[in-house]
PDB file of N, CA and C in Angstrom:
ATOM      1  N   UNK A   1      -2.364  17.983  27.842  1.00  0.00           N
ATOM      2  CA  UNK A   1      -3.334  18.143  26.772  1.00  0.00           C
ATOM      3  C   UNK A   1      -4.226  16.895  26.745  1.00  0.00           C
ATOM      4  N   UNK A   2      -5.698  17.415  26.365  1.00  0.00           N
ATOM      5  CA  UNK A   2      -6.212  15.954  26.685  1.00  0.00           C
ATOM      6  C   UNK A   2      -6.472  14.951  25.103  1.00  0.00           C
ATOM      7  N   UNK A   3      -6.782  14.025  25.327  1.00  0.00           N
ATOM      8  CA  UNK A   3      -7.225  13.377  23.822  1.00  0.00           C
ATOM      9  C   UNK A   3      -7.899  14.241  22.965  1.00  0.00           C
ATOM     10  N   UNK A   4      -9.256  15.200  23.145  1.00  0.00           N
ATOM     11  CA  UNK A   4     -10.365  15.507  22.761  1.00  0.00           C
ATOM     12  C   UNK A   4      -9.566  16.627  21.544  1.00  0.00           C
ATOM     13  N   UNK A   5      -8.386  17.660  22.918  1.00  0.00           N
ATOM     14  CA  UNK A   5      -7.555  18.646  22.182  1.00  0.00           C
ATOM     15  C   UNK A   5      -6.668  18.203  20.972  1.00  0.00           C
ATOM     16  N   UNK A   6      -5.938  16.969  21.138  1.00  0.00           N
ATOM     17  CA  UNK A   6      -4.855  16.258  20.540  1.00  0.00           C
ATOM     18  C   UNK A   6      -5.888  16.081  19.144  1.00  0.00           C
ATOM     19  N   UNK A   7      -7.006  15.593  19.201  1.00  0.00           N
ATOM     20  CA  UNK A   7      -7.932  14.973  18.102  1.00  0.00           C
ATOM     21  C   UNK A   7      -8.151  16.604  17.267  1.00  0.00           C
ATOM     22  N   UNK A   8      -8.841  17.699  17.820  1.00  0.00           N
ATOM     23  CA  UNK A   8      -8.869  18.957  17.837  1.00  0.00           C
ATOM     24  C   UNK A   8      -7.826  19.695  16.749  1.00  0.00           C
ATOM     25  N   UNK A   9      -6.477  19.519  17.777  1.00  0.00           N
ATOM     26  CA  UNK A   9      -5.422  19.476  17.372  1.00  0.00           C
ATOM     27  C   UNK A   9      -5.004  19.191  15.638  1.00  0.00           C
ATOM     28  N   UNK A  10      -4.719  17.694  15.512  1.00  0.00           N
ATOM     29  CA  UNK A  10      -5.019  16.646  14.571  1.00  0.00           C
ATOM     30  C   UNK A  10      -5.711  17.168  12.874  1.00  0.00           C
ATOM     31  N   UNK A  11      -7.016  17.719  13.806  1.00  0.00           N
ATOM     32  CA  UNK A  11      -8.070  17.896  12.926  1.00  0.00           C
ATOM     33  C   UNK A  11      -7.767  19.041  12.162  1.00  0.00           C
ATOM     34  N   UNK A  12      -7.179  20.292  12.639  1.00  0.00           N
ATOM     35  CA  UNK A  12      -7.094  21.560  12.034  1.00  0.00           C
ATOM     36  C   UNK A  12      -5.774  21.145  11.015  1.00  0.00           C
ATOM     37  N   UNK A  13      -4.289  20.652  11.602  1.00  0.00           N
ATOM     38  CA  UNK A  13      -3.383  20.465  10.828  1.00  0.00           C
ATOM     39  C   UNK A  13      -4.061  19.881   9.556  1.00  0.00           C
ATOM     40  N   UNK A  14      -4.867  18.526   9.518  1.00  0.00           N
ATOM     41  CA  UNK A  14      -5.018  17.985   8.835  1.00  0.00           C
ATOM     42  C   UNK A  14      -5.604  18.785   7.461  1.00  0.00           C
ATOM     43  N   UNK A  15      -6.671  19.677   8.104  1.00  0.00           N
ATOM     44  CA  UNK A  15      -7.450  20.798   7.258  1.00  0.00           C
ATOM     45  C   UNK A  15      -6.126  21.355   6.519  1.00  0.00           C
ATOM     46  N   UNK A  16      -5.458  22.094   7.434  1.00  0.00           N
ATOM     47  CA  UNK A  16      -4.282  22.799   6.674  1.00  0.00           C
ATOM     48  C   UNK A  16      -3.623  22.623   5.836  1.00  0.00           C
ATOM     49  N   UNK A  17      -3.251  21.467   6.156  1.00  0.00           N
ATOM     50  CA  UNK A  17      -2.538  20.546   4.554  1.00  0.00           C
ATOM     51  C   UNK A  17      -3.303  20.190   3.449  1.00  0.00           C
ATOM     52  N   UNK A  18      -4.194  19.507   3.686  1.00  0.00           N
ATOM     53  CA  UNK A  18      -5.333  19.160   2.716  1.00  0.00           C
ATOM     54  C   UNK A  18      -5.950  20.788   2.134  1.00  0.00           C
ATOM     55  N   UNK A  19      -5.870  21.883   2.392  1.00  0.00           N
ATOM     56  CA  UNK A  19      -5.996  22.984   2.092  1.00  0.00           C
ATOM     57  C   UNK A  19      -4.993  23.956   0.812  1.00  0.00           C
ATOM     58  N   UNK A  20      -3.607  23.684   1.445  1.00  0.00           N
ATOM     59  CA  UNK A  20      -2.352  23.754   1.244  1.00  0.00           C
ATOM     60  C   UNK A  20      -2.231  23.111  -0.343  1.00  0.00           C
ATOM     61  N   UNK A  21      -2.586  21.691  -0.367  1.00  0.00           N
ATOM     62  CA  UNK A  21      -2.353  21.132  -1.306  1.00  0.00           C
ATOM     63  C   UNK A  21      -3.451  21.179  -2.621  1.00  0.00           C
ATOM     64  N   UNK A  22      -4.492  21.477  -1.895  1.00  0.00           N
ATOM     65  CA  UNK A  22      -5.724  21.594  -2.839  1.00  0.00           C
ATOM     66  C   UNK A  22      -5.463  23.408  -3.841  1.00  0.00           C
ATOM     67  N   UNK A  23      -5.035  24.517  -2.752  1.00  0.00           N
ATOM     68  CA  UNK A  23      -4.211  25.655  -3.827  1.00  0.00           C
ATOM     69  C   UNK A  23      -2.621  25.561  -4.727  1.00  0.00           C
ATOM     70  N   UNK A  24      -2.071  24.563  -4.097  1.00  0.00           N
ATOM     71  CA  UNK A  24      -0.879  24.616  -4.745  1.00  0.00           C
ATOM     72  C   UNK A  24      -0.792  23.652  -6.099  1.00  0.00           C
ATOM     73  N   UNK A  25      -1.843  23.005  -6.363  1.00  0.00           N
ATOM     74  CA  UNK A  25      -1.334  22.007  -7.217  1.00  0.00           C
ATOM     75  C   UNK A  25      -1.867  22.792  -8.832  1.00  0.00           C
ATOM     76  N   UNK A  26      -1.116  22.496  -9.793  1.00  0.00           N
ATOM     77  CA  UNK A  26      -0.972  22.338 -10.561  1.00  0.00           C
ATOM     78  C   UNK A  26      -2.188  22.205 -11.885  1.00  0.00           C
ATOM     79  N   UNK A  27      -2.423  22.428 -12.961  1.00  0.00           N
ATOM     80  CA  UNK A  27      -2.834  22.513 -14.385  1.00  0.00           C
ATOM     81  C   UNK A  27      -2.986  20.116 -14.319  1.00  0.00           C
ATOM     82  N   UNK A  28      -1.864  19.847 -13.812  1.00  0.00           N
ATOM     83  CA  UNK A  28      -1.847  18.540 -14.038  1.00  0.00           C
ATOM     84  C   UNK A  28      -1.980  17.304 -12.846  1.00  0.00           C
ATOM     85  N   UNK A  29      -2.279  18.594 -11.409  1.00  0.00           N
ATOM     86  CA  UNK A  29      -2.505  17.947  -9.824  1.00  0.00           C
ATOM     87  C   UNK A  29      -0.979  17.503  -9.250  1.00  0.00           C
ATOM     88  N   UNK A  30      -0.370  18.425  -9.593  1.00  0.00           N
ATOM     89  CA  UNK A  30       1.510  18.346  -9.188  1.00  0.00           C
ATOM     90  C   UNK A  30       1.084  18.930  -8.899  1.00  0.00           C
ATOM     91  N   UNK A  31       2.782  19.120  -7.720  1.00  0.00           N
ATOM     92  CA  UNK A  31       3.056  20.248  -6.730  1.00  0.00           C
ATOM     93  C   UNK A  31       4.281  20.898  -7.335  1.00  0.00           C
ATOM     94  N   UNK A  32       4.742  21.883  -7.358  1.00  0.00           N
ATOM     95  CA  UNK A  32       6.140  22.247  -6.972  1.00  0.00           C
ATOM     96  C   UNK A  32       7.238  21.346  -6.408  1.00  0.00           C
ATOM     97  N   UNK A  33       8.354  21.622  -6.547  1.00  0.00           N
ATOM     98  CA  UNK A  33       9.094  20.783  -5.492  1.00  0.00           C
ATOM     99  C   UNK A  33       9.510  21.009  -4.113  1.00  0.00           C
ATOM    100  N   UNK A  34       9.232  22.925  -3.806  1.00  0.00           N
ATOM    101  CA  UNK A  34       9.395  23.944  -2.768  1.00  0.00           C
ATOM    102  C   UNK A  34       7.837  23.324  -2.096  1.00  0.00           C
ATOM    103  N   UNK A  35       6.711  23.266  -3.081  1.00  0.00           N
ATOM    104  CA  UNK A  35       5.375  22.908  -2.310  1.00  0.00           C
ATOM    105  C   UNK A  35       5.425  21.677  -1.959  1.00  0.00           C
ATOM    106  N   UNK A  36       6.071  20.851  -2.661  1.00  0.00           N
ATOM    107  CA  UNK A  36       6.049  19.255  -2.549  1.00  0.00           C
ATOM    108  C   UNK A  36       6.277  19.293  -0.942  1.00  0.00           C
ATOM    109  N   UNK A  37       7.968  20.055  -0.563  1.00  0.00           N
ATOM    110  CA  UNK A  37       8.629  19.965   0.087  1.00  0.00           C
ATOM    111  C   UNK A  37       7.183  20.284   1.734  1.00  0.00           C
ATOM    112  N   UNK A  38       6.757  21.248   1.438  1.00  0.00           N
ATOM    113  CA  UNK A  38       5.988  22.203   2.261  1.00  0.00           C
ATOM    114  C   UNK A  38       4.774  21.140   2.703  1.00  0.00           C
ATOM    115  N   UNK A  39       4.053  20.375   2.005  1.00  0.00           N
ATOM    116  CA  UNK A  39       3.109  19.853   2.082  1.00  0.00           C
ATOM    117  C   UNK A  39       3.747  18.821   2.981  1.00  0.00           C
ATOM    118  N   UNK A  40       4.991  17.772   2.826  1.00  0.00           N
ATOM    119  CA  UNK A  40       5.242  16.691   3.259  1.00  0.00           C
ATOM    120  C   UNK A  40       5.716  17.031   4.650  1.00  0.00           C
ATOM    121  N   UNK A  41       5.953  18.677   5.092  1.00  0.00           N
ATOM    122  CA  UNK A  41       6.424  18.529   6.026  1.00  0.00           C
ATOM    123  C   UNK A  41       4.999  19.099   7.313  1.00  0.00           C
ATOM    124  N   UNK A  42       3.826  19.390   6.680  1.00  0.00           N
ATOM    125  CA  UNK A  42       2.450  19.168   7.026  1.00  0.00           C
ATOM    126  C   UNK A  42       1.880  18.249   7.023  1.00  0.00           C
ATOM    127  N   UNK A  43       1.954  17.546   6.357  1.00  0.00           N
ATOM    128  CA  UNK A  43       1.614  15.895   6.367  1.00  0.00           C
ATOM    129  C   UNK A  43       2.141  15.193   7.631  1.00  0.00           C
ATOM    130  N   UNK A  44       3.776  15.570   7.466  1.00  0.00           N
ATOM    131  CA  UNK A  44       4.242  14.875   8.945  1.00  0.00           C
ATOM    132  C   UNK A  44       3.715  15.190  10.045  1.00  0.00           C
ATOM    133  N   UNK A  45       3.106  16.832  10.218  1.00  0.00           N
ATOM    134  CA  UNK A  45       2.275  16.905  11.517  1.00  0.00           C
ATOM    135  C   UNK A  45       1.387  16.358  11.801  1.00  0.00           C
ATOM    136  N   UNK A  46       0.182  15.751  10.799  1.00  0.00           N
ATOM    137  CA  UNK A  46      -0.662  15.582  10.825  1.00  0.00           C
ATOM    138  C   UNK A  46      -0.600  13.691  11.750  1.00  0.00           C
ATOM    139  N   UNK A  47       0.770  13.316  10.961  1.00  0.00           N
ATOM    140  CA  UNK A  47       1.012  12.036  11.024  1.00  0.00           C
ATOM    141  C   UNK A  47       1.549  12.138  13.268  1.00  0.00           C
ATOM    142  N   UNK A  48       2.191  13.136  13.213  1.00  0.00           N
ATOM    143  CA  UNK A  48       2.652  13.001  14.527  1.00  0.00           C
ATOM    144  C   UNK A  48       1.891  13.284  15.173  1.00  0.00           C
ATOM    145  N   UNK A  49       1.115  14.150  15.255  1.00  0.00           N
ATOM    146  CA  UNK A  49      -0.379  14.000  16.052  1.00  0.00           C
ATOM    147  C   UNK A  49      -0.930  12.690  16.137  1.00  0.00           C
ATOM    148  N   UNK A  50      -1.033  12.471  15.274  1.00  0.00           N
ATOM    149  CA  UNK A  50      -1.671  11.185  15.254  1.00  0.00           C
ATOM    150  C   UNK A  50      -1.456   9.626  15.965  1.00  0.00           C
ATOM    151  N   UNK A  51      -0.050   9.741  15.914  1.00  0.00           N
ATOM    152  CA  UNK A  51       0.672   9.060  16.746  1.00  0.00           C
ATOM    153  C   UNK A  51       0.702   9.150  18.284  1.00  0.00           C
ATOM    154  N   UNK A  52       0.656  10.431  18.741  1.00  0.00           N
ATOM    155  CA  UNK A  52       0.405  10.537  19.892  1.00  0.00           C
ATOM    156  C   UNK A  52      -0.579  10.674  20.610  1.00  0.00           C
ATOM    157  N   UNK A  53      -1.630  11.020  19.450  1.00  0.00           N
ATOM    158  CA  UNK A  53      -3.108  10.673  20.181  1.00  0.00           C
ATOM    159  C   UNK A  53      -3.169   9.093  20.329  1.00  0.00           C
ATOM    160  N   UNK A  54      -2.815   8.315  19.717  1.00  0.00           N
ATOM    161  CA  UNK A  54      -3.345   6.694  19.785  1.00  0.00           C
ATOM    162  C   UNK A  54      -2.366   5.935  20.390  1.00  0.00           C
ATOM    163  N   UNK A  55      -1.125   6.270  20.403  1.00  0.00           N
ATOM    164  CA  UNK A  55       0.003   5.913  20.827  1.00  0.00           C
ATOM    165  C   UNK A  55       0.527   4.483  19.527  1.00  0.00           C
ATOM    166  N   UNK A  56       0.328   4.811  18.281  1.00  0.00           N
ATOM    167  CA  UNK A  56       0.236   3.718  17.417  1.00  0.00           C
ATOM    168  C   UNK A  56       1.878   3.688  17.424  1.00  0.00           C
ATOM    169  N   UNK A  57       2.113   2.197  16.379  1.00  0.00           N
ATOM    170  CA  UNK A  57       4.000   2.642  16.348  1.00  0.00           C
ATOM    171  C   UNK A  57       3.985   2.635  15.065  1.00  0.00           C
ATOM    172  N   UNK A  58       4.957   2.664  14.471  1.00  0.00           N
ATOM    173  CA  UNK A  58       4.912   3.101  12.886  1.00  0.00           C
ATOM    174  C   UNK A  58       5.295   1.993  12.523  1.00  0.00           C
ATOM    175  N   UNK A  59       4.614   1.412  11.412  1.00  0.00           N
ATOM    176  CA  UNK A  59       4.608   0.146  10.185  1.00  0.00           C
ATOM    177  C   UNK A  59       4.581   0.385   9.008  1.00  0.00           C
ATOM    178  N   UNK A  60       4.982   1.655   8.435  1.00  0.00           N
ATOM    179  CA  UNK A  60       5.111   1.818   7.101  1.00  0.00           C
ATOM    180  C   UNK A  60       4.072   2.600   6.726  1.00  0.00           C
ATOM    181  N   UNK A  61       2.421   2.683   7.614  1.00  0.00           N
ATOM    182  CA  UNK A  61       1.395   3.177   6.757  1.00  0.00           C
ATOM    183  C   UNK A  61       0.747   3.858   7.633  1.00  0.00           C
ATOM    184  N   UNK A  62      -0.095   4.930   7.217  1.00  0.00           N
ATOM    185  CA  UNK A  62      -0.985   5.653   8.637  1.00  0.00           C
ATOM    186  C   UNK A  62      -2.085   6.259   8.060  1.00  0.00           C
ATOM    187  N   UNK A  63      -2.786   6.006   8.641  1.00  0.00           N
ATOM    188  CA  UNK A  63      -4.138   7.013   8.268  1.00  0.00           C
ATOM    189  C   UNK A  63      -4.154   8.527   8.501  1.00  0.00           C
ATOM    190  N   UNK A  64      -4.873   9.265   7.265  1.00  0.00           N
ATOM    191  CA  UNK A  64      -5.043  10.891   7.304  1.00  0.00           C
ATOM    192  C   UNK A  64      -6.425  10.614   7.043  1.00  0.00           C
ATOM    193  N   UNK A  65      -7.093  11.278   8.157  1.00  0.00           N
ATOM    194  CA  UNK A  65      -8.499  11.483   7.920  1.00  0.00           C
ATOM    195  C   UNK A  65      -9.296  10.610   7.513  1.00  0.00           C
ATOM    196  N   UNK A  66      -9.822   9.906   5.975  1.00  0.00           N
ATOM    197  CA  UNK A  66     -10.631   9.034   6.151  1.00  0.00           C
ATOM    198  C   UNK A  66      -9.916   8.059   5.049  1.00  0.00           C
ATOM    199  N   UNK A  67      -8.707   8.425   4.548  1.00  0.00           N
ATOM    200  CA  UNK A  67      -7.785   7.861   3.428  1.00  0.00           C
ATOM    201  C   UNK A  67      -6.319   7.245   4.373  1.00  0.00           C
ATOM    202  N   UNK A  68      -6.129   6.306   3.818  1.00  0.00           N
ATOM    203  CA  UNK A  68      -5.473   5.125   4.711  1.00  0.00           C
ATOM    204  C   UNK A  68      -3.948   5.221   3.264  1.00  0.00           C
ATOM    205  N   UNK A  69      -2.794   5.814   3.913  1.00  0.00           N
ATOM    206  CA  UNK A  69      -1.647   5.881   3.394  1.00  0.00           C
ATOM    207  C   UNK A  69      -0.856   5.066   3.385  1.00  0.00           C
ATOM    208  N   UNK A  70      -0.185   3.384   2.002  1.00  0.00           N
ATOM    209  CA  UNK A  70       0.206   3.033   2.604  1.00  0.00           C
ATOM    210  C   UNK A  70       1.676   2.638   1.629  1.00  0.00           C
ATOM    211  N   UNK A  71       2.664   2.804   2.308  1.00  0.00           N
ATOM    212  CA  UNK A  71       4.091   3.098   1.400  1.00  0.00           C
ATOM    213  C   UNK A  71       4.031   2.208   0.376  1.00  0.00           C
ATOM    214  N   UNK A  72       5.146   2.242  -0.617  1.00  0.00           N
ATOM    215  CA  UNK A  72       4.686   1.641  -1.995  1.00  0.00           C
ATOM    216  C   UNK A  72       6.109   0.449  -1.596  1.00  0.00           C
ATOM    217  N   UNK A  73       6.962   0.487  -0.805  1.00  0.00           N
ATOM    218  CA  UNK A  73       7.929  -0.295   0.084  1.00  0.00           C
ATOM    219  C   UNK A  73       6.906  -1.412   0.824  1.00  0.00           C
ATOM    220  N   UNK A  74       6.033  -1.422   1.778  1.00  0.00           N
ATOM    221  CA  UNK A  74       5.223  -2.051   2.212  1.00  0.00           C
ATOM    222  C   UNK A  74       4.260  -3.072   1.121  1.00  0.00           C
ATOM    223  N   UNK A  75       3.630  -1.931   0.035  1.00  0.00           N
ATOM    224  CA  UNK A  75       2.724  -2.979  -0.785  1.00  0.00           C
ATOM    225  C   UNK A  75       3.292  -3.886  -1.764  1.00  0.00           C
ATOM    226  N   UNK A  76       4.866  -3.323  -1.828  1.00  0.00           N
ATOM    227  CA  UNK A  76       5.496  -4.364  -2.312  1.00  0.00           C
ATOM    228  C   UNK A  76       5.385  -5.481  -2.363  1.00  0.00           C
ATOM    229  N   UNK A  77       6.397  -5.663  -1.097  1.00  0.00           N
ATOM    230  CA  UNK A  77       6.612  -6.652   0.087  1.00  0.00           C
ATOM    231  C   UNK A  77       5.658  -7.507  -0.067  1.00  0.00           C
ATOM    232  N   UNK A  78       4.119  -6.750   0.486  1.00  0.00           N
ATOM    233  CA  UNK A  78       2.987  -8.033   0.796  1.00  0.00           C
ATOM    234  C   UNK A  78       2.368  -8.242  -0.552  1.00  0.00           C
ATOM    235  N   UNK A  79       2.909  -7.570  -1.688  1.00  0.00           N
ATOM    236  CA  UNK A  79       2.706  -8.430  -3.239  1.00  0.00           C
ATOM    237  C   UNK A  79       3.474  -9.196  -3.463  1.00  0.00           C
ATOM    238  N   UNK A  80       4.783  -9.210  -2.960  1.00  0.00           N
ATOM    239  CA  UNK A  80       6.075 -10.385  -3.264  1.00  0.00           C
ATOM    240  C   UNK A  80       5.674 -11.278  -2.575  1.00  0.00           C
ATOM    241  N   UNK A  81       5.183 -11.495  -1.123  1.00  0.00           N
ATOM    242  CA  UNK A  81       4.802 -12.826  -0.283  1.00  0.00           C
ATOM    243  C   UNK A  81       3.512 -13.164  -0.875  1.00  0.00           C
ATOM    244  N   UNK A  82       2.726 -12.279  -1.353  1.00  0.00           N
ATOM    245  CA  UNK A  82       1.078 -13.558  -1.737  1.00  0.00           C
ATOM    246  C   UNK A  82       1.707 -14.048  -2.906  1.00  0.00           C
ATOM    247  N   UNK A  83       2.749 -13.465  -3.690  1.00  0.00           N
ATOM    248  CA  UNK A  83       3.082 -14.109  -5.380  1.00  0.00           C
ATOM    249  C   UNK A  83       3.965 -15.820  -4.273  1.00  0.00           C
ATOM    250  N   UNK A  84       4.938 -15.325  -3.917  1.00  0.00           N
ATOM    251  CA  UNK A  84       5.890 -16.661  -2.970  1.00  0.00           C
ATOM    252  C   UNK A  84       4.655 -17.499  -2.545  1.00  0.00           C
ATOM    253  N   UNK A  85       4.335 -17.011  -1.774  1.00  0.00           N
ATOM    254  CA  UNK A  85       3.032 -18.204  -0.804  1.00  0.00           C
ATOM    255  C   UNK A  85       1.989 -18.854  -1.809  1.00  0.00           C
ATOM    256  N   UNK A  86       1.503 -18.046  -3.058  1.00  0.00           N
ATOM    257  CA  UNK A  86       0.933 -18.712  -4.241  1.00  0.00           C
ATOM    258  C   UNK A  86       1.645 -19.993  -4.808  1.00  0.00           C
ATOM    259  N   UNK A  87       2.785 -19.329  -5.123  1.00  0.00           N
ATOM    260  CA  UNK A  87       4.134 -20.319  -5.762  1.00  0.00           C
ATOM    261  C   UNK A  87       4.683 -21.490  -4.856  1.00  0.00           C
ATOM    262  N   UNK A  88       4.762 -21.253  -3.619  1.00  0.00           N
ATOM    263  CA  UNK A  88       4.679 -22.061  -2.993  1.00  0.00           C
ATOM    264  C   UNK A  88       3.824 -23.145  -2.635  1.00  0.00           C
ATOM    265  N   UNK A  89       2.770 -23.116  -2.433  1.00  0.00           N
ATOM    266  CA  UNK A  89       1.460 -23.676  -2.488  1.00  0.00           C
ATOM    267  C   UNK A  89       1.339 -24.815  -3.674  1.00  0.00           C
ATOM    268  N   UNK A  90       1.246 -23.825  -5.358  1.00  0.00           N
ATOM    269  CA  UNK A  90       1.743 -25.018  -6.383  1.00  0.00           C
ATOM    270  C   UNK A  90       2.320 -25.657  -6.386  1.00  0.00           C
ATOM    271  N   UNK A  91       3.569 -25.100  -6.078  1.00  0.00           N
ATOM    272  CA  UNK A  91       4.758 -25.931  -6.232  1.00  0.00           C
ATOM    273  C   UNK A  91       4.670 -27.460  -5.358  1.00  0.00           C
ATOM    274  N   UNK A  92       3.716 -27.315  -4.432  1.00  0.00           N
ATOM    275  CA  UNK A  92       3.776 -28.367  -3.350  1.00  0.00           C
ATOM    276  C   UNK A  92       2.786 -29.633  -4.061  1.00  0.00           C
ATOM    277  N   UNK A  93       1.596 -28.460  -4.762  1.00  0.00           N
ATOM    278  CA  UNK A  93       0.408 -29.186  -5.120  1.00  0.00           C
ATOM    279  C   UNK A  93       1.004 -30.105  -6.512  1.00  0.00           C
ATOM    280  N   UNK A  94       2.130 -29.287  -7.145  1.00  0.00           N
ATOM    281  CA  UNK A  94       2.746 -30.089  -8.194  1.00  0.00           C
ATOM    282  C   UNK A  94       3.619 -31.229  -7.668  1.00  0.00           C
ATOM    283  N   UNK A  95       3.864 -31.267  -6.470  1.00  0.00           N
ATOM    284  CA  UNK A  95       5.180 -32.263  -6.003  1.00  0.00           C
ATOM    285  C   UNK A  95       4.086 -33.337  -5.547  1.00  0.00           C
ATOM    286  N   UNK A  96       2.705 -33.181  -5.077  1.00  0.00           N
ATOM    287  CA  UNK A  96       1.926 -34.068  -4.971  1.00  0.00           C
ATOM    288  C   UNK A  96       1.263 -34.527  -6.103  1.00  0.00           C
ATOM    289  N   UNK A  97       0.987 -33.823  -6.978  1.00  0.00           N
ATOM    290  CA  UNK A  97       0.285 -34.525  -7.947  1.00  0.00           C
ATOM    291  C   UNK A  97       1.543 -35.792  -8.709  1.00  0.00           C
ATOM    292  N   UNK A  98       2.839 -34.955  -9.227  1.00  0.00           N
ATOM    293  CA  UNK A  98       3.717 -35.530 -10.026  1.00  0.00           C
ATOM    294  C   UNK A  98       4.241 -37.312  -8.845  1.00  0.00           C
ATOM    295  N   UNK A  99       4.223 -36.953  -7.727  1.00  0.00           N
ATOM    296  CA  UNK A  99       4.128 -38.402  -6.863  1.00  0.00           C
ATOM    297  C   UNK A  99       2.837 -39.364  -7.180  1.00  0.00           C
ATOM    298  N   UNK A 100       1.784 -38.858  -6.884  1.00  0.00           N
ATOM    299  CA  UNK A 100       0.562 -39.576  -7.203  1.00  0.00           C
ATOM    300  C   UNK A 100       0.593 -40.295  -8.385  1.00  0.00           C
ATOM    301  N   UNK A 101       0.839 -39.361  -9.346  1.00  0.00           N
ATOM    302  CA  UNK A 101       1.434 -40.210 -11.185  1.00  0.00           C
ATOM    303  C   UNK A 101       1.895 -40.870 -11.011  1.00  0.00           C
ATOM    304  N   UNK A 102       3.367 -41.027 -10.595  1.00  0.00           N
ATOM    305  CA  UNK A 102       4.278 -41.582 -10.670  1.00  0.00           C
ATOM    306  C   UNK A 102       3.820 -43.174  -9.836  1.00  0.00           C
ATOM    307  N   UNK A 103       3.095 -43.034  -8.470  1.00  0.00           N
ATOM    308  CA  UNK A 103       2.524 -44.051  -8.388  1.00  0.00           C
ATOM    309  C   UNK A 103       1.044 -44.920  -9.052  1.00  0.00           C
ATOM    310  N   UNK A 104       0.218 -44.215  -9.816  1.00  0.00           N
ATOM    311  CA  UNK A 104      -0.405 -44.558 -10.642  1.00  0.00           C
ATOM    312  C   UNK A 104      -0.051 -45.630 -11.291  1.00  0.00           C
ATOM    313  N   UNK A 105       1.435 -44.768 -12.233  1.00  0.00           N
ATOM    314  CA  UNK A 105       1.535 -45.678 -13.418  1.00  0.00           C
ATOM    315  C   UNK A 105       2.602 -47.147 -13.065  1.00  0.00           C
ATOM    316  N   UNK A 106       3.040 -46.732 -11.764  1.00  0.00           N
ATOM    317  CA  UNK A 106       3.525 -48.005 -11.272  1.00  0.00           C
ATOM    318  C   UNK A 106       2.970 -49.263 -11.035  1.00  0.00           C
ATOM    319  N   UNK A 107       1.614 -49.149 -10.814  1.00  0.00           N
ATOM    320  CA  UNK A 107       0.447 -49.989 -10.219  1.00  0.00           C
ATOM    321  C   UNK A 107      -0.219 -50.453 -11.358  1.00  0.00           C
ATOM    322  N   UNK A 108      -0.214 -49.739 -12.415  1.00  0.00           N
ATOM    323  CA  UNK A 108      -0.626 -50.056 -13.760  1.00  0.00           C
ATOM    324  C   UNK A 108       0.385 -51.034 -14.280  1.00  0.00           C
ATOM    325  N   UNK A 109       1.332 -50.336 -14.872  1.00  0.00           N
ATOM    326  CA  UNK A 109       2.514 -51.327 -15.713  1.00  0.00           C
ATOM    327  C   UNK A 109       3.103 -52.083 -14.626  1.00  0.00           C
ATOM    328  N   UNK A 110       2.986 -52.050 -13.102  1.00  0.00           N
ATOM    329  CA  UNK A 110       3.991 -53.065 -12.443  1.00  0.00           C
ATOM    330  C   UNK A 110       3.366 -54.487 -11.552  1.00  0.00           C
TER     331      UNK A 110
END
C-alpha cells in the first residue's frame, strides 16, 4: 500500500469517527458508554493509521486531523516539571540572595 492510500486510508476512518461522534452525542455533547466504547475503538484506527503512515512511536499524544490529542497523564507531568524547575530556580536565586546578605551585613558590622 502506498503512503498516498495509507493517508486516503487515514482520511476516511478519520471522517467516520468524527461522523460517528457528531450523531451519537448527546442533549449535553456525551456519549453513551456502548458509543463511548464504539468511538474509542475508531479513534484507535484512525490513530493506527497514522502511525504507520509516518512511522511515529507513541509518547502519550497524537494528532487527529488538525486537533493535536494530548493525554491528561502527559500534561501533568510537564505541569509538575515547569512548577519543580520554577521552584528550583528560586530556591537557588534565594540561596544566592540570602548568601549575598549575609555577606553584606558582615562587611558592614565587621
Amino acid at each position: 500500500m502506498t503512503i498516498q492510500e495509507l493517508r486516503e486510508k487515514r482520511t476516511k476512518a478519520w471522517d467516520e469517527a468524527r461522523n460517528f461522534l457528531d450523531s451519537k452525542r448527546n442533549d449535553s455533547g456525551l456519549l453513551s458508554e456502548e458509543d463511548s466504547a464504539k468511538y474509542d475503538a475508531l479513534e484507535n484506527t484512525v490513530v493506527d493509521l497514522g502511525d504507520d503512515t509516518f512511522g511515529q512511536t507513541s509518547s502519550g499524544s497524537y494528532k487527529l486531523g488538525t486537533a493535536i490529542k494530548v493525554s491528561e497523564e502527559l500534561l501533568n507531568r510537564s505541569y509538575l516539571m515547569i512548577l519543580l524547575s520554577i521552584f528550583h530556580h528560586l530556591c537557588l536565586n534565594l540561596n544566592l540572595a540570602t548568601k549575598l546578605w549575609h555577606l553584606v551585613t558582615l562587611n558592614i558590622t565587621g
